[in-house]
PDB file of N, CA and C in Angstrom:
ATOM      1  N   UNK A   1     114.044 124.287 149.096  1.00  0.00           N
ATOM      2  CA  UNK A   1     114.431 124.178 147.724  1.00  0.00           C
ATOM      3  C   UNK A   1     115.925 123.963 147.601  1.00  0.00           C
ATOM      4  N   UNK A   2     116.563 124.841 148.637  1.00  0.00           N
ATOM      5  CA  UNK A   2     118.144 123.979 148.695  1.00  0.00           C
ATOM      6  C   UNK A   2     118.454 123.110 148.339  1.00  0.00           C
ATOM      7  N   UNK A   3     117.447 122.402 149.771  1.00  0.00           N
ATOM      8  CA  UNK A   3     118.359 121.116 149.987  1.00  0.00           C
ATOM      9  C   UNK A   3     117.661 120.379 148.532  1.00  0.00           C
ATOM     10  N   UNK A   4     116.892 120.569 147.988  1.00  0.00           N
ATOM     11  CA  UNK A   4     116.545 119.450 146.510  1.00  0.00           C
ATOM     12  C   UNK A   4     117.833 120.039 145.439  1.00  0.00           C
ATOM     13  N   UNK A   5     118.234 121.307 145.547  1.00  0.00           N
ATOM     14  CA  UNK A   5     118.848 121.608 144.657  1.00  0.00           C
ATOM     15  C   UNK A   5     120.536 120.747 145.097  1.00  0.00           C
ATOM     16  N   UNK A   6     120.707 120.476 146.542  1.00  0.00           N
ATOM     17  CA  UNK A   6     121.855 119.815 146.767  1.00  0.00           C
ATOM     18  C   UNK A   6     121.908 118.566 146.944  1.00  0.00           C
ATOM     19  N   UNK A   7     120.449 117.865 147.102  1.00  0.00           N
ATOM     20  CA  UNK A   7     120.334 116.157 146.711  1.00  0.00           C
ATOM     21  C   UNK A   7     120.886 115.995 144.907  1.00  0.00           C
ATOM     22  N   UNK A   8     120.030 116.988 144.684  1.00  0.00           N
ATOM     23  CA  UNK A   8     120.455 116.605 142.690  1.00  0.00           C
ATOM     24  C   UNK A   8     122.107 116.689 142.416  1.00  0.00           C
ATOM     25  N   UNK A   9     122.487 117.759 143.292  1.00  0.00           N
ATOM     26  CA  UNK A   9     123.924 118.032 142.864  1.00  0.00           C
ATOM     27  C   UNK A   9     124.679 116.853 143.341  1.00  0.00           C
ATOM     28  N   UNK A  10     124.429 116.125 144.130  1.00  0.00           N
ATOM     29  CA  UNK A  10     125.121 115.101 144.650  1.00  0.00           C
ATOM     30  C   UNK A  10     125.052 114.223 143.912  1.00  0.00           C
ATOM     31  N   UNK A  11     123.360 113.871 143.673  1.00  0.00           N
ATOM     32  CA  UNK A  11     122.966 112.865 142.532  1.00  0.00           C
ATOM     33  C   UNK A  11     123.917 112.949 141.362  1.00  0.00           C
ATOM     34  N   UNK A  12     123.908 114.240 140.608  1.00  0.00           N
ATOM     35  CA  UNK A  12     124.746 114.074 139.314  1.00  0.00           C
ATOM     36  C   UNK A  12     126.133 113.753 139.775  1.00  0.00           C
ATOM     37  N   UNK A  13     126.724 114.459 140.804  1.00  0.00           N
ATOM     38  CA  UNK A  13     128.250 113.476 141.019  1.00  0.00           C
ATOM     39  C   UNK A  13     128.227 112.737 141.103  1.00  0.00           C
ATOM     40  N   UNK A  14     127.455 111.793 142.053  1.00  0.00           N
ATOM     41  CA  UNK A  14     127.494 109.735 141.968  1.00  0.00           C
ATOM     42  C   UNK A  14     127.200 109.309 140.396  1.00  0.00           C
ATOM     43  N   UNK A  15     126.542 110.006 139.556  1.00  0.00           N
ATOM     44  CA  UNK A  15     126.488 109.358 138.554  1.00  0.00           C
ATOM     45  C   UNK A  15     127.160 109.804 137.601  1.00  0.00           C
ATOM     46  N   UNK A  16     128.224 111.174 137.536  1.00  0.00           N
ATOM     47  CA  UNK A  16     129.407 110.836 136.645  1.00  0.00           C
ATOM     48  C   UNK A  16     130.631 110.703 137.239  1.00  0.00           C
ATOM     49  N   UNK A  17     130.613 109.867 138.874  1.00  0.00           N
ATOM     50  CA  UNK A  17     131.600 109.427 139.227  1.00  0.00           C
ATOM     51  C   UNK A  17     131.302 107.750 138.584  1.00  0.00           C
ATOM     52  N   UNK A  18     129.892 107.367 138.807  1.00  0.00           N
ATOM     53  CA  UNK A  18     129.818 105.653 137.991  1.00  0.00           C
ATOM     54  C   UNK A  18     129.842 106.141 136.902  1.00  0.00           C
ATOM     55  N   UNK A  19     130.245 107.168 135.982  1.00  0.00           N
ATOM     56  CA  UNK A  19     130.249 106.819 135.009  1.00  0.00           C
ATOM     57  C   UNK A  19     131.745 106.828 134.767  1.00  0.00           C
ATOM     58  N   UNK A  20     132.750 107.810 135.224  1.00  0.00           N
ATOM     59  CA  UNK A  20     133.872 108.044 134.988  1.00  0.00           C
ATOM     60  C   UNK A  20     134.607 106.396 135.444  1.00  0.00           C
ATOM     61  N   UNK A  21     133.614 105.842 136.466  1.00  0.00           N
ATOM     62  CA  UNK A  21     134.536 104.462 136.758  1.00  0.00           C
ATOM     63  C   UNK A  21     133.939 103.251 135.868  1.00  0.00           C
ATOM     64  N   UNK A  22     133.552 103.411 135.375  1.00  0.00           N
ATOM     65  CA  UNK A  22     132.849 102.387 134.621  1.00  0.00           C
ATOM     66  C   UNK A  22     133.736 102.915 132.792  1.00  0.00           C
ATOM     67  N   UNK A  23     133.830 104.135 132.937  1.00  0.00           N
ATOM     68  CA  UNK A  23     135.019 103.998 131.191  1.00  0.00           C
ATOM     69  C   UNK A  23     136.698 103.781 131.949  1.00  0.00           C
ATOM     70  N   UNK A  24     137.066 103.538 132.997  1.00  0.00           N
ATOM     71  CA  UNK A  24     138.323 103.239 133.448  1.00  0.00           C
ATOM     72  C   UNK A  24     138.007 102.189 133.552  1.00  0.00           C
ATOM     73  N   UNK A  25     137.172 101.434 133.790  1.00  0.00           N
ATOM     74  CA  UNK A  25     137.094  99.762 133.889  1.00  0.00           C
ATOM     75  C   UNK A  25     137.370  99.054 132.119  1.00  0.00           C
ATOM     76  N   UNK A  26     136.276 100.138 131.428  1.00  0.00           N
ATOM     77  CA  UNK A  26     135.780  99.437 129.939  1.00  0.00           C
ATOM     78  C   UNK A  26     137.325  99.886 129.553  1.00  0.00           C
ATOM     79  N   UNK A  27     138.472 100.746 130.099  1.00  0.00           N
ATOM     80  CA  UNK A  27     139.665 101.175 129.436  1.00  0.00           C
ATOM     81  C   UNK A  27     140.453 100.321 129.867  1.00  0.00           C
ATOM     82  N   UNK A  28     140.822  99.558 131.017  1.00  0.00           N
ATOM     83  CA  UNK A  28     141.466  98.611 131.399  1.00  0.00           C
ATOM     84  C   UNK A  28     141.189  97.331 130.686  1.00  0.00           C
ATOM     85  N   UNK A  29     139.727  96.940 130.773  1.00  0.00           N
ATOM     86  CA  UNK A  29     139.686  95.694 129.933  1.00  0.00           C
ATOM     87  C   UNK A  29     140.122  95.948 128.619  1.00  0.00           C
ATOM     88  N   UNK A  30     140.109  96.865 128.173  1.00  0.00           N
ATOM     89  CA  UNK A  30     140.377  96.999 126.410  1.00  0.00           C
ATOM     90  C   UNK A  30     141.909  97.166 126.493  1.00  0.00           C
ATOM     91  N   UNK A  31     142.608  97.491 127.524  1.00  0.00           N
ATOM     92  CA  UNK A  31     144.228  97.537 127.723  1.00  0.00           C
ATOM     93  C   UNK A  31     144.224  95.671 127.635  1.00  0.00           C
ATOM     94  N   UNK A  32     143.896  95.174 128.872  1.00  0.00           N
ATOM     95  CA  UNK A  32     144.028  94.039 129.015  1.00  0.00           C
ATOM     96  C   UNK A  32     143.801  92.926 127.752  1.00  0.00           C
ATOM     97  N   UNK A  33     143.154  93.379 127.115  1.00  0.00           N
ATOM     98  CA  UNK A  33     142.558  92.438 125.862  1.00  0.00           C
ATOM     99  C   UNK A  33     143.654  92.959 124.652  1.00  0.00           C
ATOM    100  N   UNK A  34     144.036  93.948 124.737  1.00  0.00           N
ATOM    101  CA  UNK A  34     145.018  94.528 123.603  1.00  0.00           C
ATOM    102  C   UNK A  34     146.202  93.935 124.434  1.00  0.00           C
ATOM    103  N   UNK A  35     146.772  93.780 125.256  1.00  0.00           N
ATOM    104  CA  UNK A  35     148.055  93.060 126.004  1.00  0.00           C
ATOM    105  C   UNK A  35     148.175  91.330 125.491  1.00  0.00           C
ATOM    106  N   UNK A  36     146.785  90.835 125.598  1.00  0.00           N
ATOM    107  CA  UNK A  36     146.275  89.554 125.478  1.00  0.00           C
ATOM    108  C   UNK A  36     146.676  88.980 123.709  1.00  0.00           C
ATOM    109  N   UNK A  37     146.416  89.911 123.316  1.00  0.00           N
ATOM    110  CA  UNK A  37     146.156  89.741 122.049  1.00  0.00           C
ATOM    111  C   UNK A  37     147.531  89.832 121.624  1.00  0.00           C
ATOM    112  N   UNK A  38     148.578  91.021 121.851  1.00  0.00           N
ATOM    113  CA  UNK A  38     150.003  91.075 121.660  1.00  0.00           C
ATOM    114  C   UNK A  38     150.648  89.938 122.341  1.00  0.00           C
ATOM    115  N   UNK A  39     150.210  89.169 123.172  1.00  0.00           N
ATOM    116  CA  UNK A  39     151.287  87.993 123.996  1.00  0.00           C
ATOM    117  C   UNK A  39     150.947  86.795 122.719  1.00  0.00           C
ATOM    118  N   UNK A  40     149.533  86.833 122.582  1.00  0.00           N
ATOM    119  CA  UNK A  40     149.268  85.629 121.408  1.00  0.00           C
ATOM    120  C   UNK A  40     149.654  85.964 120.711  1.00  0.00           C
ATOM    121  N   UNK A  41     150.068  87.013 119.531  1.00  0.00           N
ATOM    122  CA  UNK A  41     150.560  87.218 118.088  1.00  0.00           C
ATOM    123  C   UNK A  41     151.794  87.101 118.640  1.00  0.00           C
ATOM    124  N   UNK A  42     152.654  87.369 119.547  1.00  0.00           N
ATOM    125  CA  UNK A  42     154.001  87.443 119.697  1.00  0.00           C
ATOM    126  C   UNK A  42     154.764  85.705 119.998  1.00  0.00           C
ATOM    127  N   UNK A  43     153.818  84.590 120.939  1.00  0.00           N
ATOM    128  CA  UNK A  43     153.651  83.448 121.036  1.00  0.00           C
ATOM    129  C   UNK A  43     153.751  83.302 119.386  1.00  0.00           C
ATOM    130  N   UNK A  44     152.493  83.289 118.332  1.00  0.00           N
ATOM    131  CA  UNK A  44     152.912  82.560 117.233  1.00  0.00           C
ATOM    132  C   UNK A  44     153.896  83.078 116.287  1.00  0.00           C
ATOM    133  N   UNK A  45     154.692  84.379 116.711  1.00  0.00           N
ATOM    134  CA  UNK A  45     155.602  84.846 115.795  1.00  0.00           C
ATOM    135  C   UNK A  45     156.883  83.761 116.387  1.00  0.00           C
ATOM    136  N   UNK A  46     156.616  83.475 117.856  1.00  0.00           N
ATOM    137  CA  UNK A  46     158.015  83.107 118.162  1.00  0.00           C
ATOM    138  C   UNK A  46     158.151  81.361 117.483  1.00  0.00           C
ATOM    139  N   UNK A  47     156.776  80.870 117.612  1.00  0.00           N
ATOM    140  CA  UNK A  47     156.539  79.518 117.113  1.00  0.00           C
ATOM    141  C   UNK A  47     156.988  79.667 115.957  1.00  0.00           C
ATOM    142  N   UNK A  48     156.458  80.292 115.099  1.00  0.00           N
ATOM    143  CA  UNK A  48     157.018  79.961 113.270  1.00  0.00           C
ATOM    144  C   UNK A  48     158.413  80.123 113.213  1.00  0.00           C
ATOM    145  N   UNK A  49     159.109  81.563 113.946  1.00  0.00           N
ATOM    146  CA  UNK A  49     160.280  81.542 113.844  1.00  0.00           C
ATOM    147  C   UNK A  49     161.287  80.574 114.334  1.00  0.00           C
ATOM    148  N   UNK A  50     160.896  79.640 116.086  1.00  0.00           N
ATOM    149  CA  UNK A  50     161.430  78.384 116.358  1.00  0.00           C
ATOM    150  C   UNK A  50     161.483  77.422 115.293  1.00  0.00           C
ATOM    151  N   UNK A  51     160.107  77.369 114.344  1.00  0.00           N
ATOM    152  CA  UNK A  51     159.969  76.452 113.140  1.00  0.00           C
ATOM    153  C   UNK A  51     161.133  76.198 112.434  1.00  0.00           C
ATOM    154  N   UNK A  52     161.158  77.835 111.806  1.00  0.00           N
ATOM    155  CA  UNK A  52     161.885  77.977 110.624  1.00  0.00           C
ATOM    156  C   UNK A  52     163.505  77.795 110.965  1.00  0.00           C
ATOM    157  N   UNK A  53     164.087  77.962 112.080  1.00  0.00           N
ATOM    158  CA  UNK A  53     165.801  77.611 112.820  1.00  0.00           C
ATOM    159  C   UNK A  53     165.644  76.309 112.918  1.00  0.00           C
ATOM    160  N   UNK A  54     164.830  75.376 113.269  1.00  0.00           N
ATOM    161  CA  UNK A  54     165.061  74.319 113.400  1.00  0.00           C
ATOM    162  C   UNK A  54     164.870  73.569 112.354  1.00  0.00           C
ATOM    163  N   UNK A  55     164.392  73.941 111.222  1.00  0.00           N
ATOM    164  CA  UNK A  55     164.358  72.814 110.243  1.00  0.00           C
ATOM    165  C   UNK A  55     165.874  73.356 109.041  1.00  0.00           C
ATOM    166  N   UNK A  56     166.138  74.936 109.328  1.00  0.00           N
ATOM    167  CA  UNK A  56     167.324  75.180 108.652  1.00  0.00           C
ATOM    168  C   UNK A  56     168.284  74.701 109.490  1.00  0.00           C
ATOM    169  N   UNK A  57     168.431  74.103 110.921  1.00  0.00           N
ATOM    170  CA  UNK A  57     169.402  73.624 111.954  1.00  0.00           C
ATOM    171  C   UNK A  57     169.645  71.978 111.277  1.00  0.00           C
ATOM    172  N   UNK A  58     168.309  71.328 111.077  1.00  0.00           N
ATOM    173  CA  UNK A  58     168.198  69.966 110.190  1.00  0.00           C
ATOM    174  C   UNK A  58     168.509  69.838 109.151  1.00  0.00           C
ATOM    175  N   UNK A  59     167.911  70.591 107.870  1.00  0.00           N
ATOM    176  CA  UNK A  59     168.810  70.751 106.901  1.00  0.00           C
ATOM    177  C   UNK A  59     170.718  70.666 106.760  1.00  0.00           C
ATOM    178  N   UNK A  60     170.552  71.783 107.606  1.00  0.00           N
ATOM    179  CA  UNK A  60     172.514  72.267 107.836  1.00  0.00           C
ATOM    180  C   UNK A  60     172.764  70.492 108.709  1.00  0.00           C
ATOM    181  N   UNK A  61     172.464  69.675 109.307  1.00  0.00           N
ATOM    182  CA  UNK A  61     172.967  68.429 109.946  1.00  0.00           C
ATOM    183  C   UNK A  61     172.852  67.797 109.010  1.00  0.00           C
ATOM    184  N   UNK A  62     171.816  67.756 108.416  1.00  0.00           N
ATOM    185  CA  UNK A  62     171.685  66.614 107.120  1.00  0.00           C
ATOM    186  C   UNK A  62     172.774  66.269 106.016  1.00  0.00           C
ATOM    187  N   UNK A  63     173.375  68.132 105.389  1.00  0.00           N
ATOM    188  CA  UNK A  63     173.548  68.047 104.631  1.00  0.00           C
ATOM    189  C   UNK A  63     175.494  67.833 105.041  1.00  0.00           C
ATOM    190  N   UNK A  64     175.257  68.578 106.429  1.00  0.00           N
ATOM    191  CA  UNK A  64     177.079  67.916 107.036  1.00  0.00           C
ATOM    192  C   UNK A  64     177.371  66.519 107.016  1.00  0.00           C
ATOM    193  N   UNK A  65     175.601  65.713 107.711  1.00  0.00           N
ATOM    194  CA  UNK A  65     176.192  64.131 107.927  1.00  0.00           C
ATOM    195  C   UNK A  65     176.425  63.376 106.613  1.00  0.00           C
ATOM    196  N   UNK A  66     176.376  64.127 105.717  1.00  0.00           N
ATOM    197  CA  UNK A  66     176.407  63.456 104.258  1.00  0.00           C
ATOM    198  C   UNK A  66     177.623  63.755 103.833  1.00  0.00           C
ATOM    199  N   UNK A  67     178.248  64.812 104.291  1.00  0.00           N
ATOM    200  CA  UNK A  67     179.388  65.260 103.680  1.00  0.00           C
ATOM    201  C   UNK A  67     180.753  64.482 105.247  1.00  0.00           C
ATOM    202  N   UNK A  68     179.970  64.171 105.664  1.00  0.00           N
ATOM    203  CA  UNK A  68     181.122  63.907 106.772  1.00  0.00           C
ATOM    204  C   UNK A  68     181.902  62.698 106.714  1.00  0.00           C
ATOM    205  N   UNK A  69     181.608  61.845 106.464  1.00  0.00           N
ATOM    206  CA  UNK A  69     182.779  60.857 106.052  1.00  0.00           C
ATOM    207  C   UNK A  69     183.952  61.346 104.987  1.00  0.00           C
ATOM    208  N   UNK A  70     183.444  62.133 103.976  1.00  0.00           N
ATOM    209  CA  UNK A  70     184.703  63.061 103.578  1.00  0.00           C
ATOM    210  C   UNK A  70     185.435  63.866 104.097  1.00  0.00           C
ATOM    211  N   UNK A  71     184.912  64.274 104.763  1.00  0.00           N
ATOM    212  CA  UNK A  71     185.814  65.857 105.915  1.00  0.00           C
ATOM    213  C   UNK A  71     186.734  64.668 106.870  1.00  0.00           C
ATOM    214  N   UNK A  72     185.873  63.712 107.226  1.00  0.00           N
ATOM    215  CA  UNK A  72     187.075  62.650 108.431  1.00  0.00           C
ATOM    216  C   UNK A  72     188.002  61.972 107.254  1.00  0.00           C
ATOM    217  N   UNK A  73     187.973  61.440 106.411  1.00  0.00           N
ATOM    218  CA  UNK A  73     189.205  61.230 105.281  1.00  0.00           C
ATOM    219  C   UNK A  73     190.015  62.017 104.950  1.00  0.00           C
ATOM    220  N   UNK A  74     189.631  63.328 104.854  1.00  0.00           N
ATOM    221  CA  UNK A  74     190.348  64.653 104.549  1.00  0.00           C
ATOM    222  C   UNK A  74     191.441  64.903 105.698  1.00  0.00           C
ATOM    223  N   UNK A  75     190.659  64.710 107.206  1.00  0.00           N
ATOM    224  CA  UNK A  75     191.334  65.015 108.124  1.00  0.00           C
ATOM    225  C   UNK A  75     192.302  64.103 108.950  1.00  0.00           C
ATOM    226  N   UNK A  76     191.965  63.097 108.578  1.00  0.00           N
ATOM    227  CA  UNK A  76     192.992  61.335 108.842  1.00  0.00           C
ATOM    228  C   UNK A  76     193.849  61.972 108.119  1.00  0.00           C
ATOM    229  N   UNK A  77     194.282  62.030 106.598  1.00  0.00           N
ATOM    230  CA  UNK A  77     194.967  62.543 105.994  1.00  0.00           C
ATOM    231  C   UNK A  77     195.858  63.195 106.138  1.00  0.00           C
ATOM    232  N   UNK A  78     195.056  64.740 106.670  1.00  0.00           N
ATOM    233  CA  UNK A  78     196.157  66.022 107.020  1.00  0.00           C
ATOM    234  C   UNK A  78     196.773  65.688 108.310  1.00  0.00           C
ATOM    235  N   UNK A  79     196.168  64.740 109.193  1.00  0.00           N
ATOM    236  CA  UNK A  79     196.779  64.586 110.314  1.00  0.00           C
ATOM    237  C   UNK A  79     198.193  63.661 110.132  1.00  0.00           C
ATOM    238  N   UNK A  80     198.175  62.612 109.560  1.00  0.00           N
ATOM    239  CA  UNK A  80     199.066  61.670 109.011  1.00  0.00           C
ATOM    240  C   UNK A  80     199.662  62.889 108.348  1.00  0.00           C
ATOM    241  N   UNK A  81     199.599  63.181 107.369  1.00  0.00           N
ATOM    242  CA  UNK A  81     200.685  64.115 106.844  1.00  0.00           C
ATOM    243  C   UNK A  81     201.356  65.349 108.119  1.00  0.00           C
ATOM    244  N   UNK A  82     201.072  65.675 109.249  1.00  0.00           N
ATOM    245  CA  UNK A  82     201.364  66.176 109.871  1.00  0.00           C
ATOM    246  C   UNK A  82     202.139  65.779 110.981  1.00  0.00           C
ATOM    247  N   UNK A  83     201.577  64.377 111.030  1.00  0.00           N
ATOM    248  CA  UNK A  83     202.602  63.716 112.017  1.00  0.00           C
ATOM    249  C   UNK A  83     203.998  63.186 110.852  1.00  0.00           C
ATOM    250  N   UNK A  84     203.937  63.107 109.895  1.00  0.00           N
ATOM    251  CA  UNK A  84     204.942  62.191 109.222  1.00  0.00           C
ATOM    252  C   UNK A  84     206.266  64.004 109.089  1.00  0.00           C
ATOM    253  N   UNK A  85     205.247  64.919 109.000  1.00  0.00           N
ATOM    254  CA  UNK A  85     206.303  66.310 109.207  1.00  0.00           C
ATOM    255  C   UNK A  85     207.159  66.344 110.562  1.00  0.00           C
ATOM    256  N   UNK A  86     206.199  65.892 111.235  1.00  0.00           N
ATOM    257  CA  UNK A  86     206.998  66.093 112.693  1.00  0.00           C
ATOM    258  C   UNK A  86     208.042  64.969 112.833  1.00  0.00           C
ATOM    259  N   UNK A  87     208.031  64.000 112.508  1.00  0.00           N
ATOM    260  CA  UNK A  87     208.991  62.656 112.953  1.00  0.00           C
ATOM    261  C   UNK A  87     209.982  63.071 111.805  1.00  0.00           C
ATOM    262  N   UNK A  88     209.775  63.438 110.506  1.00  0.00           N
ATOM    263  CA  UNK A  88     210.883  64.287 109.582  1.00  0.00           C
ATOM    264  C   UNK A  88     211.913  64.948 110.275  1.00  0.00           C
ATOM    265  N   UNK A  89     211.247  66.141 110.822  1.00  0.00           N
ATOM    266  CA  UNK A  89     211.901  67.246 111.536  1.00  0.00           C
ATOM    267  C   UNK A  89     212.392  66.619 112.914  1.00  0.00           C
ATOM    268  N   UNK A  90     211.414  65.467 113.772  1.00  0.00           N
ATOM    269  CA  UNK A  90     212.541  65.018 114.989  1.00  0.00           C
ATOM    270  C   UNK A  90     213.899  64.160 114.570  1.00  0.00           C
ATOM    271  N   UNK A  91     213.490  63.484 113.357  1.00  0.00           N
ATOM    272  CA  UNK A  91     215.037  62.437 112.925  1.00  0.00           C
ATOM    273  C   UNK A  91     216.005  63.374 112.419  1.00  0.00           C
ATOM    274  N   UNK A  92     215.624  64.236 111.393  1.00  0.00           N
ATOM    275  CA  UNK A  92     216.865  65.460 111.095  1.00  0.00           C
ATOM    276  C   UNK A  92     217.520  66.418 112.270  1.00  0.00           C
ATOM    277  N   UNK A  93     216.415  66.603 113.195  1.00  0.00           N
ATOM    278  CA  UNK A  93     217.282  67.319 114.288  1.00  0.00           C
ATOM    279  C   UNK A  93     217.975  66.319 115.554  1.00  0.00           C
ATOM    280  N   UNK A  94     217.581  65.200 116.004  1.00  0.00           N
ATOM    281  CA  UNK A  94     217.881  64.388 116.610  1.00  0.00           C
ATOM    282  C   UNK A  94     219.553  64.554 116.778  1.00  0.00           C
ATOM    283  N   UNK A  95     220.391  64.043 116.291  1.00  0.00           N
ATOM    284  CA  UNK A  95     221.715  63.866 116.069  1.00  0.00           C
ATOM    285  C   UNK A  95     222.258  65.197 116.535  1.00  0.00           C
ATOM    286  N   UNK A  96     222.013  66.368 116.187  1.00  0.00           N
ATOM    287  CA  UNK A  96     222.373  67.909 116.964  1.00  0.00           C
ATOM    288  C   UNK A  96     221.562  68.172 118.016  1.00  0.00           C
ATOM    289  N   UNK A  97     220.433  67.518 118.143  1.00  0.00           N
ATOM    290  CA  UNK A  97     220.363  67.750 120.329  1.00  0.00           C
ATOM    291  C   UNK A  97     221.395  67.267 120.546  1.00  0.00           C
ATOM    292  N   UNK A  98     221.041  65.794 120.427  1.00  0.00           N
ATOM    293  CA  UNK A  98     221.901  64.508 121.694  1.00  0.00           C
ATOM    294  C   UNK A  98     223.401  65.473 121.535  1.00  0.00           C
ATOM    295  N   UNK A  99     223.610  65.638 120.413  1.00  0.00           N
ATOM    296  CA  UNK A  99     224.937  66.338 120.642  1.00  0.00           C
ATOM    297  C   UNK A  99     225.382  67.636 121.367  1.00  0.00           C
ATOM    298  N   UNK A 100     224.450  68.147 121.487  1.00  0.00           N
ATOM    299  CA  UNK A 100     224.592  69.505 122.306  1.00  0.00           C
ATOM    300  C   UNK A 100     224.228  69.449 123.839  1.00  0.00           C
ATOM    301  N   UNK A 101     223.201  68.028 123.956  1.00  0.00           N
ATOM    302  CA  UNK A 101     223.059  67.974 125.060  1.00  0.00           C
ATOM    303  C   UNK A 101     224.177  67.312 125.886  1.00  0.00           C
ATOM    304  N   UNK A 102     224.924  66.367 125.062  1.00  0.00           N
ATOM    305  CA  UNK A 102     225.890  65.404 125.659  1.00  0.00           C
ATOM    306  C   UNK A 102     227.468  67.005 126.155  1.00  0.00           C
ATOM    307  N   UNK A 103     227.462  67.527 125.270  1.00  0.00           N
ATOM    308  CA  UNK A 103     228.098  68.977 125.493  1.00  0.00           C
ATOM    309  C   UNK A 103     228.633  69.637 126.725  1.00  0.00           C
ATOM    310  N   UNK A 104     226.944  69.974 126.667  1.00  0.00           N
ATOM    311  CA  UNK A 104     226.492  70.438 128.259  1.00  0.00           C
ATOM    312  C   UNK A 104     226.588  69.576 129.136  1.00  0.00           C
ATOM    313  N   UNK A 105     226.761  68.904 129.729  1.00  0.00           N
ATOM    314  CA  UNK A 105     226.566  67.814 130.454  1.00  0.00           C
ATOM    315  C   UNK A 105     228.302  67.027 130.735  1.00  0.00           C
ATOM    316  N   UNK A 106     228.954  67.369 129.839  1.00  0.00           N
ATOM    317  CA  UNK A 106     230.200  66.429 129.901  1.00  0.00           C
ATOM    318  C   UNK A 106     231.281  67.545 130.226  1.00  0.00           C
ATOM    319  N   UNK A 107     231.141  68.973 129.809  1.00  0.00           N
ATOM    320  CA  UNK A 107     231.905  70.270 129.636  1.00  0.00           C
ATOM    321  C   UNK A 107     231.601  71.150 130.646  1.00  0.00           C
ATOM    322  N   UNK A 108     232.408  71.151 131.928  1.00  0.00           N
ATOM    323  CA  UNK A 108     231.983  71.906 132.745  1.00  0.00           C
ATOM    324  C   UNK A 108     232.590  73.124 132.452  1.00  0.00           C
ATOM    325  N   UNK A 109     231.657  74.632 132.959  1.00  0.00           N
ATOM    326  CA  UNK A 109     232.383  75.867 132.490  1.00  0.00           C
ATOM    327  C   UNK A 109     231.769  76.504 133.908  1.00  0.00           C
ATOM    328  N   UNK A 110     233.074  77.472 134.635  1.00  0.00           N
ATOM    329  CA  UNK A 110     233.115  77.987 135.925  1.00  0.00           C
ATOM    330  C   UNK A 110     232.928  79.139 134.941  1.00  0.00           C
ATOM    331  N   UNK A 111     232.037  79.635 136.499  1.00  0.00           N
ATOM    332  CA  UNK A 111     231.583  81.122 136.616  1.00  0.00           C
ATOM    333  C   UNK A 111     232.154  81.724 137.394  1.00  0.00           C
ATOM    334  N   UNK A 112     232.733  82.858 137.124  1.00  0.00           N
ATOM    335  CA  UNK A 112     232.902  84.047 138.809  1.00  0.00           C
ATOM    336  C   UNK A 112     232.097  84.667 139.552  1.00  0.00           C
ATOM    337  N   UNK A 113     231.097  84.326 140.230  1.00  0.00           N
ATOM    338  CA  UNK A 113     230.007  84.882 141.205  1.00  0.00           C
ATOM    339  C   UNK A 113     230.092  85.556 141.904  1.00  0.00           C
TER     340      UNK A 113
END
C-alpha cells in the first residue's frame, strides 16, 4: 500500500510540476505579446510624431523660401552699408597711420640695455 501511496505522490508532483510549467510558459507568452504590442504602439507613436516634424519642418521651408529673397535684399544692403563704414573709417584714418608709420621708421630712438 506504500508503494501506491508513493506512485500517487509522485504522480501529483509531475502533474503540478506540468502544471506550474505550463502557467510560466502561458506567462511568458502573455509577457511576450504585451512587449509585442508596446513595440507596435510605440512604432506608430514614433510614425505620427516623424509625420507631424516633418510637415511643420516643410511648412517652416516654405514659408522662409517665400520670404527669402527679402532677407537676401535686406542683407546685400546691410552688407554694402557695412562695407561703405569701413572704407569711411579706412580713408579718415589713412593719413595718421602712413604718418605714424613713416615716424617709426625714419626716427631712430636708442635704448640702454
Amino acid at each position: 500500500m506504500q508503494i501506491s501511496a508513493g506512485q500517487d505522490g509522485i504522480q501529483r508532483l509531475l502533474k503540478a510540476e506540468q502544471e506550474a510549467q505550463s502557467i510560466v510558459t502561458a506567462a511568458r507568452k502573455a509577457k511576450s505579446d504585451r512587449l509585442k504590442q508596446a513595440k507596435q504602439e510605440a512604432e506608430k507613436e514614433i510614425k505620427a510624431y516623424k509625420a507631424q516634424r516633418e510637415e511643420a519642418f516643410q511648412k517652416r521651408m516654405s514659408d522662409d523660401s517665400s520670404t527669402s529673397g527679402a532677407n537676401v535684399k535686406r542683407l546685400e544692403s546691410e552688407s554694402a552699408a557695412a562695407v561703405k563704414g569701413i572704407e569711411k573709417s579706412i580713408s579718415s584714418k589713412k593719413k595718421e597711420v602712413v604718418e605714424t608709420l613713416l615716424d617709426y621708421v625714419t626716427n631712430v630712438k636708442f635704448t640702454k640695455g
